[in-house]
N, C-alpha and C. Protein backbone atom coordinates (compact mmCIF):
# COMPACT_ATOMS: atom_id res chain seq x y z
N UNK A 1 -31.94 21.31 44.91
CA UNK A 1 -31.19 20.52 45.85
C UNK A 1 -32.04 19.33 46.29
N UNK A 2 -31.49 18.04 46.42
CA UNK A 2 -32.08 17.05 46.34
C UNK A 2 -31.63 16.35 48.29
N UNK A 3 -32.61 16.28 48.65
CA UNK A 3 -32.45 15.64 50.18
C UNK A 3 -33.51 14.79 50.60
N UNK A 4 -33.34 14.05 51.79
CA UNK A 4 -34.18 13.10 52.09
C UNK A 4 -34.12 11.78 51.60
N UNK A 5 -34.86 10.80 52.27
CA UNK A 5 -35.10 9.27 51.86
C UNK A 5 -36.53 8.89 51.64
N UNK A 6 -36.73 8.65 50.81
CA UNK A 6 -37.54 7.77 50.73
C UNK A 6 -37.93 5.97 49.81
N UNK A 7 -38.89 5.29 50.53
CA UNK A 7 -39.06 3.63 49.95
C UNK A 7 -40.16 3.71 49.26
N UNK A 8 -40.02 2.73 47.94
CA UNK A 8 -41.44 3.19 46.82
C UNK A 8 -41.10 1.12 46.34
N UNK A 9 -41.86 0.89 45.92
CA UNK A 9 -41.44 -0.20 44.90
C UNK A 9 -41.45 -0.35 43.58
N UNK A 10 -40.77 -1.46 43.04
CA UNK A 10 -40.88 -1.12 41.19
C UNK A 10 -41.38 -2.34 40.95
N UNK A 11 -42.27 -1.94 39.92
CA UNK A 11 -43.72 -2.79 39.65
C UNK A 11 -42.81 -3.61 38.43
N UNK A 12 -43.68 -4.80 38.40
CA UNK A 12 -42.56 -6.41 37.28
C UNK A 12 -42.18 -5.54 36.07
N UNK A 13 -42.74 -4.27 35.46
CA UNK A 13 -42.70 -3.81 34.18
C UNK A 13 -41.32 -2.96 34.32
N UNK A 14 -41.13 -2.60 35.66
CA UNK A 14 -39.68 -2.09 36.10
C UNK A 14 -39.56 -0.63 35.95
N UNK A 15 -40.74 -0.32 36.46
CA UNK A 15 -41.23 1.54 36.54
C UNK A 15 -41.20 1.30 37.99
N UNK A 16 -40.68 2.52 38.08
CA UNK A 16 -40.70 3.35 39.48
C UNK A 16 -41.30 4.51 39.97
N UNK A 17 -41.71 4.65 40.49
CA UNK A 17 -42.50 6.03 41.28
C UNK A 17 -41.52 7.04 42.10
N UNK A 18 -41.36 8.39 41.49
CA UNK A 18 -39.98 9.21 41.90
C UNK A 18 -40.43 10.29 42.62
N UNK A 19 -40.44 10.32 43.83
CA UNK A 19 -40.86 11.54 44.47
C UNK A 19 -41.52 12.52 44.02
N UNK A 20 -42.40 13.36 44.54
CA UNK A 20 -42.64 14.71 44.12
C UNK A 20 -41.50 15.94 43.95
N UNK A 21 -41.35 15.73 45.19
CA UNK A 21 -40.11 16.79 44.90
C UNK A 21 -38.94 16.34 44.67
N UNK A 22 -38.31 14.92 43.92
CA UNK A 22 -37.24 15.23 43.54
C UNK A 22 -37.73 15.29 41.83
N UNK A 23 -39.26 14.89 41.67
CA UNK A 23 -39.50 15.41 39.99
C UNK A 23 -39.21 16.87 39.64
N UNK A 24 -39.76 17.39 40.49
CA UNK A 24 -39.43 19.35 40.68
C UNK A 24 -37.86 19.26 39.74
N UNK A 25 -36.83 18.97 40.89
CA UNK A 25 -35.43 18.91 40.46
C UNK A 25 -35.05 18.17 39.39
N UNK A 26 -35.73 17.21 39.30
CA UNK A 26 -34.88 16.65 38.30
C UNK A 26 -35.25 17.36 36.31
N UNK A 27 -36.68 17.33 37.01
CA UNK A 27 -37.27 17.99 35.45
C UNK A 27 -37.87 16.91 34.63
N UNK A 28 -38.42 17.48 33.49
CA UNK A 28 -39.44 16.52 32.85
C UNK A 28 -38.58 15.21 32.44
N UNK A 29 -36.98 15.85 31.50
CA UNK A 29 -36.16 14.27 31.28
C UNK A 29 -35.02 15.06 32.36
N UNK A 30 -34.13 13.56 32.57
CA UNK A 30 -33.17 13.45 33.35
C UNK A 30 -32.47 12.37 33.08
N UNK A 31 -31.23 12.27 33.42
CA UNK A 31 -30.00 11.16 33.17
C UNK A 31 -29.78 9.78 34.28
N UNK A 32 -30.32 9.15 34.15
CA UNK A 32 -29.87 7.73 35.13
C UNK A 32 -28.75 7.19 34.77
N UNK A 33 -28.07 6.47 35.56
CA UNK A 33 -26.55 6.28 35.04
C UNK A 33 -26.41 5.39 36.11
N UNK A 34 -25.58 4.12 36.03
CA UNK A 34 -24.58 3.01 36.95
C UNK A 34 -24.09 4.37 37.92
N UNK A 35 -23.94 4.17 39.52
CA UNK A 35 -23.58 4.99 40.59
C UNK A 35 -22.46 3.89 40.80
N UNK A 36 -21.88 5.14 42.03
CA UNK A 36 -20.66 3.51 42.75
C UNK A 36 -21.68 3.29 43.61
N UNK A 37 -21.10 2.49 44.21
CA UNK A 37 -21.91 1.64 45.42
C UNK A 37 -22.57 0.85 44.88
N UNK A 38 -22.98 0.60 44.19
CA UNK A 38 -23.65 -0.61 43.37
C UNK A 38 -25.73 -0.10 43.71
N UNK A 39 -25.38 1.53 43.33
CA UNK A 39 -26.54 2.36 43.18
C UNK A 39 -26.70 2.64 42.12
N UNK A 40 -27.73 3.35 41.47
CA UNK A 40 -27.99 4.45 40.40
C UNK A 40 -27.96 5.84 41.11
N UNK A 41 -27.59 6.56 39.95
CA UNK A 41 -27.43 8.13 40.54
C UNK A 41 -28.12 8.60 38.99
N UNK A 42 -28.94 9.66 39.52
CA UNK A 42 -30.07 10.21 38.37
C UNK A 42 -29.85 11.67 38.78
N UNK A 43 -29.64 12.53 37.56
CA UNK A 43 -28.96 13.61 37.71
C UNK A 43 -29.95 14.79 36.17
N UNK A 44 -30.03 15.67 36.65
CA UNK A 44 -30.72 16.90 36.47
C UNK A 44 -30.00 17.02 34.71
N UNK A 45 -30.71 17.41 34.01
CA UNK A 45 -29.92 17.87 32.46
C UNK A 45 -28.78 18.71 32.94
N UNK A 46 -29.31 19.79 33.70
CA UNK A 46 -28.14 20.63 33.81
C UNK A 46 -27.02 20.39 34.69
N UNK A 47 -27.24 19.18 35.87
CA UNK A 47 -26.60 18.46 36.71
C UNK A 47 -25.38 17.95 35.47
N UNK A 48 -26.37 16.86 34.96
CA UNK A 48 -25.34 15.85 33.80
C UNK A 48 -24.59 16.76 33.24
N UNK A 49 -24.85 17.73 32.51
CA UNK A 49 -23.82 18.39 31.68
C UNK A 49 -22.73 18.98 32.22
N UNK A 50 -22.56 19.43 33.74
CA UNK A 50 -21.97 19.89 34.73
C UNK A 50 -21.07 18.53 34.80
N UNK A 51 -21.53 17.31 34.91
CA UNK A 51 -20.63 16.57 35.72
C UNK A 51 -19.98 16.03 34.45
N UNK A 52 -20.89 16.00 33.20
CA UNK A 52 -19.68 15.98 31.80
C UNK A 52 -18.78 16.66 31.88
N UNK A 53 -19.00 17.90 31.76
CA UNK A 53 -17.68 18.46 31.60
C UNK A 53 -16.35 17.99 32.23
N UNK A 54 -16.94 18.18 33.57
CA UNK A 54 -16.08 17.82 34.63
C UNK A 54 -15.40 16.08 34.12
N UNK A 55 -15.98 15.31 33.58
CA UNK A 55 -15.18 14.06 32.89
C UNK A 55 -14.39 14.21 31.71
N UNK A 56 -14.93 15.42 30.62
CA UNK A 56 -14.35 15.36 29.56
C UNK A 56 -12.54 15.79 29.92
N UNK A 57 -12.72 16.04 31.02
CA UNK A 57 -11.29 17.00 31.38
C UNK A 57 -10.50 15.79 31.78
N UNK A 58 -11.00 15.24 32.02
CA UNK A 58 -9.73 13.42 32.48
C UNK A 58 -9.10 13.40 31.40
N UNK A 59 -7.48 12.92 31.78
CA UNK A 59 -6.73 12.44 30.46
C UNK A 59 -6.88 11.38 30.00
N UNK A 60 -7.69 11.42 27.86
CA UNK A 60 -7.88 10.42 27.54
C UNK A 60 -6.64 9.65 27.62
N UNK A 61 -5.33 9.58 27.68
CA UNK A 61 -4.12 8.55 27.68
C UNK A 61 -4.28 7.91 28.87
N UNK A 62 -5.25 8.29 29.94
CA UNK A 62 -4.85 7.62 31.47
C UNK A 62 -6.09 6.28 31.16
N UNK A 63 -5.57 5.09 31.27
CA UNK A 63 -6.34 4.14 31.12
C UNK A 63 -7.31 4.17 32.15
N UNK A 64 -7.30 4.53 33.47
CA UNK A 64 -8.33 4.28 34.67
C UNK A 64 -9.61 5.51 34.10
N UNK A 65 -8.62 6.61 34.16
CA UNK A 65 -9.71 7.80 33.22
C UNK A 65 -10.97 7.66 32.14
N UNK A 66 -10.62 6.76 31.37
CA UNK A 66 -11.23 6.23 30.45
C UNK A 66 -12.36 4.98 30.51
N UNK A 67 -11.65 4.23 31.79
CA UNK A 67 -12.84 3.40 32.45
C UNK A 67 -13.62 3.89 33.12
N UNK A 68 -13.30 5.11 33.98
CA UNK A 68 -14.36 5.87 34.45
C UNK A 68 -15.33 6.18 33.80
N UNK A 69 -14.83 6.85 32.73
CA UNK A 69 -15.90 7.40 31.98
C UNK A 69 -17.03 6.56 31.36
N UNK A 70 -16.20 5.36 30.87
CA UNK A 70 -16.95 4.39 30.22
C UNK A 70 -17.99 4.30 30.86
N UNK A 71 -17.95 3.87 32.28
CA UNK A 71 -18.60 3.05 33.55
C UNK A 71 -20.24 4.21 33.44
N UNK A 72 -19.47 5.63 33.42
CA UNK A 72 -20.92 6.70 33.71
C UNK A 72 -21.82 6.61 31.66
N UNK A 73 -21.12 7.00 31.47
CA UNK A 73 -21.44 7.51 29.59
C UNK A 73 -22.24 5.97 29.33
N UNK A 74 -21.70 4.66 29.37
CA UNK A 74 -22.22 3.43 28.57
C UNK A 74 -23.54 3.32 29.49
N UNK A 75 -23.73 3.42 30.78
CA UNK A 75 -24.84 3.05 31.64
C UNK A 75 -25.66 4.46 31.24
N UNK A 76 -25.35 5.32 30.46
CA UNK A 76 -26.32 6.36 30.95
C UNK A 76 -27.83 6.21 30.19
N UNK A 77 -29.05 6.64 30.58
CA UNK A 77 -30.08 6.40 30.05
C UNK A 77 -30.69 7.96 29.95
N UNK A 78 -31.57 8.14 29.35
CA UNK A 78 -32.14 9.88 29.49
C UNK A 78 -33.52 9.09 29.84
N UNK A 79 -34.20 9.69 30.82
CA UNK A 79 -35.38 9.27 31.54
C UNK A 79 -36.17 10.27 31.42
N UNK A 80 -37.77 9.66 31.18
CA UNK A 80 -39.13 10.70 31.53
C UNK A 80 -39.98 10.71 32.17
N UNK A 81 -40.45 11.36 33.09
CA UNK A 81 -41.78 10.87 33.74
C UNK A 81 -42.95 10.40 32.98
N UNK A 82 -43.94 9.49 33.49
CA UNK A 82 -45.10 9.00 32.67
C UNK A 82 -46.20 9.91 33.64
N UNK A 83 -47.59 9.78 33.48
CA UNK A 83 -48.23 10.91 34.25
C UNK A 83 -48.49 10.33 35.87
N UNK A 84 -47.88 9.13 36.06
CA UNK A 84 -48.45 8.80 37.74
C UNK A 84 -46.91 8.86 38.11
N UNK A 85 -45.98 9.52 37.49
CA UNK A 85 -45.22 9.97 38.36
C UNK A 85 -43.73 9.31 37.99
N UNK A 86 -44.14 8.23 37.22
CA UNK A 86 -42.73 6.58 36.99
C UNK A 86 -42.06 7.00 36.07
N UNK A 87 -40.84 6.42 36.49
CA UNK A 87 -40.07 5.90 35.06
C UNK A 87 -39.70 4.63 34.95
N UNK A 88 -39.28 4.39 33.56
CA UNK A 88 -38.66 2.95 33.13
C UNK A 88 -37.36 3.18 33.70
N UNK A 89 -37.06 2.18 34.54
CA UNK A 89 -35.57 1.50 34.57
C UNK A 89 -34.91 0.93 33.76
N UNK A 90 -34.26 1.06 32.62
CA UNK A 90 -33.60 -0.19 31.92
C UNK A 90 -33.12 -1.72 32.67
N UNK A 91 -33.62 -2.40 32.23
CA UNK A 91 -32.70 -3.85 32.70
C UNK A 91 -31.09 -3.68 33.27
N UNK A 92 -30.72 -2.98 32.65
CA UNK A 92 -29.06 -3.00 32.54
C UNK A 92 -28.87 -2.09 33.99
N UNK A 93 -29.70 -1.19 33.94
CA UNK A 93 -29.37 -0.48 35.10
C UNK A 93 -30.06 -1.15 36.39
N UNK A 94 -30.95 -2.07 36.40
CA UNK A 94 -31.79 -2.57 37.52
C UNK A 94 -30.89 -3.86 37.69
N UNK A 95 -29.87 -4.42 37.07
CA UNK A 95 -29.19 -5.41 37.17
C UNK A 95 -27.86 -4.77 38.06
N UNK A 96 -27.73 -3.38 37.63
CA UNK A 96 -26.26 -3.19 38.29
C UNK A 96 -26.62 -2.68 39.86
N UNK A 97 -27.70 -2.02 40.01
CA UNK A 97 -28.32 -1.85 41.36
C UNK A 97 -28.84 -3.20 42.15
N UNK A 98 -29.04 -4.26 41.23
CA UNK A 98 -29.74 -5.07 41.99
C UNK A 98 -30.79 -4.79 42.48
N UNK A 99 -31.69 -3.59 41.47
CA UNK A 99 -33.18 -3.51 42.30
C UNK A 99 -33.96 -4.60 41.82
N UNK A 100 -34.94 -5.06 42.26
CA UNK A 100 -35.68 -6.37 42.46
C UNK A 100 -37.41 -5.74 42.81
N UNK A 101 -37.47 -5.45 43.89
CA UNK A 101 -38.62 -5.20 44.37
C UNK A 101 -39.01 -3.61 45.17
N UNK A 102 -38.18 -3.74 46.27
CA UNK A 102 -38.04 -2.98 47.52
C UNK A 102 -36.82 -1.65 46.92
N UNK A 103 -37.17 -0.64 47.32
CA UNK A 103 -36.22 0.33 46.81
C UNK A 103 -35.90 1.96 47.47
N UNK A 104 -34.74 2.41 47.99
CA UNK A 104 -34.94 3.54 48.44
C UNK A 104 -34.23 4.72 47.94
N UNK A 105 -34.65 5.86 47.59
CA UNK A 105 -34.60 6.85 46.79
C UNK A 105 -34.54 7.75 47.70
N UNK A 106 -32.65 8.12 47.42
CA UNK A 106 -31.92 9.79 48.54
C UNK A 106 -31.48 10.57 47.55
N UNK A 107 -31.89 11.48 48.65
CA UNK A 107 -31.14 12.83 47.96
C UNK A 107 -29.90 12.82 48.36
N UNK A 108 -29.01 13.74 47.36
CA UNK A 108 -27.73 13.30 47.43
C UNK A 108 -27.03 15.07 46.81
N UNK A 109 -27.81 16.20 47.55
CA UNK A 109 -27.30 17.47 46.87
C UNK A 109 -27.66 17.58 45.29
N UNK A 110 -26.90 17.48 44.33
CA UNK A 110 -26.85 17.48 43.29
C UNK A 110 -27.56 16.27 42.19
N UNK A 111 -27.50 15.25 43.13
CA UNK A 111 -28.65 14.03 42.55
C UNK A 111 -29.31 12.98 43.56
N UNK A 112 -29.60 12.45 42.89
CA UNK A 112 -30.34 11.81 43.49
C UNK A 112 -30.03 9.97 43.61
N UNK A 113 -29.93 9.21 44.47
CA UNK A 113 -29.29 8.04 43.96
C UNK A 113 -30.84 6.56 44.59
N UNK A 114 -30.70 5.73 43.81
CA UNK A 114 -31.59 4.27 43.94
C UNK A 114 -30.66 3.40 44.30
N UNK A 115 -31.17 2.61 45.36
CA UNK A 115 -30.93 2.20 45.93
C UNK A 115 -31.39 0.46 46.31
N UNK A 116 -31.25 -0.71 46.25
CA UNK A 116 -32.30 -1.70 46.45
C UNK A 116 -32.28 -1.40 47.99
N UNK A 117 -33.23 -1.74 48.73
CA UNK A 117 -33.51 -1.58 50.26
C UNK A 117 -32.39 -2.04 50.65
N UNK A 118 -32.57 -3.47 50.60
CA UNK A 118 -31.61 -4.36 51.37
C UNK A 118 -29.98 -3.78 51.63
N UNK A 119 -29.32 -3.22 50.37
CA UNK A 119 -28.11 -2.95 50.09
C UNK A 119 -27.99 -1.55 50.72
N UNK A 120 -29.40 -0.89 50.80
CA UNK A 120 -29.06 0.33 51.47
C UNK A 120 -28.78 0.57 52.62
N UNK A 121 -30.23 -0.86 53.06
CA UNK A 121 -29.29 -0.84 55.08
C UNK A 121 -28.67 -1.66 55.15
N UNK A 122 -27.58 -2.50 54.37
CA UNK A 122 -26.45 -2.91 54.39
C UNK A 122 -25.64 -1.77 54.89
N UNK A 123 -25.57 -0.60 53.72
CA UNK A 123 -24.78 -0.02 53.48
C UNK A 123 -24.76 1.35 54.84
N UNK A 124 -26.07 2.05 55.07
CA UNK A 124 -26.54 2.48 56.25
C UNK A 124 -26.30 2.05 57.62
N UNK A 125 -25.44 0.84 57.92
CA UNK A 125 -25.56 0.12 59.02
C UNK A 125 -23.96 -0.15 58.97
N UNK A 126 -23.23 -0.24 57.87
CA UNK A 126 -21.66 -0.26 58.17
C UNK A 126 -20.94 0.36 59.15
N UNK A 127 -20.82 -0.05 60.12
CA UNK A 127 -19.77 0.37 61.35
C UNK A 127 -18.62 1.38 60.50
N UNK A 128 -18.07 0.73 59.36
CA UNK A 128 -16.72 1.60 58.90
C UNK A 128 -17.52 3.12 58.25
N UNK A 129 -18.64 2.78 58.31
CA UNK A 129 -19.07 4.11 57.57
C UNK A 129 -20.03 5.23 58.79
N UNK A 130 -19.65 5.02 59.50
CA UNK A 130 -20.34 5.46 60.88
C UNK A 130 -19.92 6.78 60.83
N UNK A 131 -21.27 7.86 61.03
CA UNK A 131 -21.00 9.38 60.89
C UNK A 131 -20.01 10.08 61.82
N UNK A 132 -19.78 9.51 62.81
CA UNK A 132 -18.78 9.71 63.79
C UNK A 132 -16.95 9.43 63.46
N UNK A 133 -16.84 8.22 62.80
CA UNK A 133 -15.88 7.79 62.47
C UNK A 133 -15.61 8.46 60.95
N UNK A 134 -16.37 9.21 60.17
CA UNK A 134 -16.50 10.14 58.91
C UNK A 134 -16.02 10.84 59.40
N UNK A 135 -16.88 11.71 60.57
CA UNK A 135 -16.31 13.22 61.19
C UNK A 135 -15.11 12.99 61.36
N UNK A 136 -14.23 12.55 62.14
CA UNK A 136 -13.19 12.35 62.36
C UNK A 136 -11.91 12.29 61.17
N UNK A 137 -12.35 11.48 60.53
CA UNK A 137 -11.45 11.66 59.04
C UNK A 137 -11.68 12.86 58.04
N UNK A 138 -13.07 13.25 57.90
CA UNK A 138 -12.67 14.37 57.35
C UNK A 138 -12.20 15.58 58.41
N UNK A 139 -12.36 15.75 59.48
CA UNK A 139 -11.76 16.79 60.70
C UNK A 139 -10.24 16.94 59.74
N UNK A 140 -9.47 15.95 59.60
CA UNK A 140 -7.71 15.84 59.09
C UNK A 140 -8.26 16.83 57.82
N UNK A 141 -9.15 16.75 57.25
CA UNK A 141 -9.16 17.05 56.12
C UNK A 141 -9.41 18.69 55.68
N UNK A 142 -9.54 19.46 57.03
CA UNK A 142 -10.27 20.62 57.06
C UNK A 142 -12.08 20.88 57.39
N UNK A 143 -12.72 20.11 57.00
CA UNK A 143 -14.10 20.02 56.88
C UNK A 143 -15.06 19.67 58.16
């Protein structure tokens, strides 16, 4: 189980430094992939194959279905640790996060997601996303 925040930076070569303990979870390789939010979400072998399945089951005739999938499967990368701890980011994926420099790395239960700073306390600081105004909508929801 993956929890917590933390800020690391990614050096010009576009390696990152990944927690201790979310290396534990994630394991020696692991899956990076385009997130929504205009994050990465990096997910456990046995995570990924879990959340495959769970895609292969979309109907290929549903056109949105199929862009979904595209969106996770075309961005996906299989990642390794190097021995100080990094991995390579692909370009493609540091372009769709917009990481640059500054970067923060949450746990997210089941994965783990990157974050560029800036966009995170953008995103951390949204009034519409306020834990109070959450509670409340999911309350309708049972939860």
């Amino acid at each position: 189980m993956f929890y917590g925040e933390y800020q690391h930076s990614i050096d010009p070569k576009g390696r990152l430094i990944i927690p201790s303990k979310f290396r534990e979870g994630l394991g020696e390789k692991f899956i990076l992939t385009k997130g929504l939010d205009n994050c990465l979400f990096g997910y456990s072998m046995e995570e990924w194959a879990n959340f495959e399945e769970k895609l292969r089951t979309l109907p290929m005739a549903d056109r949105e279905a199929r862009a979904f999938m595209r969106f996770f499967f075309a961005g996906a990368a299989e990642c390794e640790f190097d021995k100080q701890g990094r991995i390579l980011i692909p370009q493609t994926l540091r372009e769709h996060a917009g990481l640059e420099k500054e970067v923060c790395i949450i746990g997210m239960a089941s994965r783990i997601e990157i974050w560029d700073k800036s966009r995170w306390e953008a995103y951390s600081n949204d009034e519409s996303l306020s834990a109070d105004k959450l509670a409340e909508k999911l309350a309708a929801l049972g939860i």
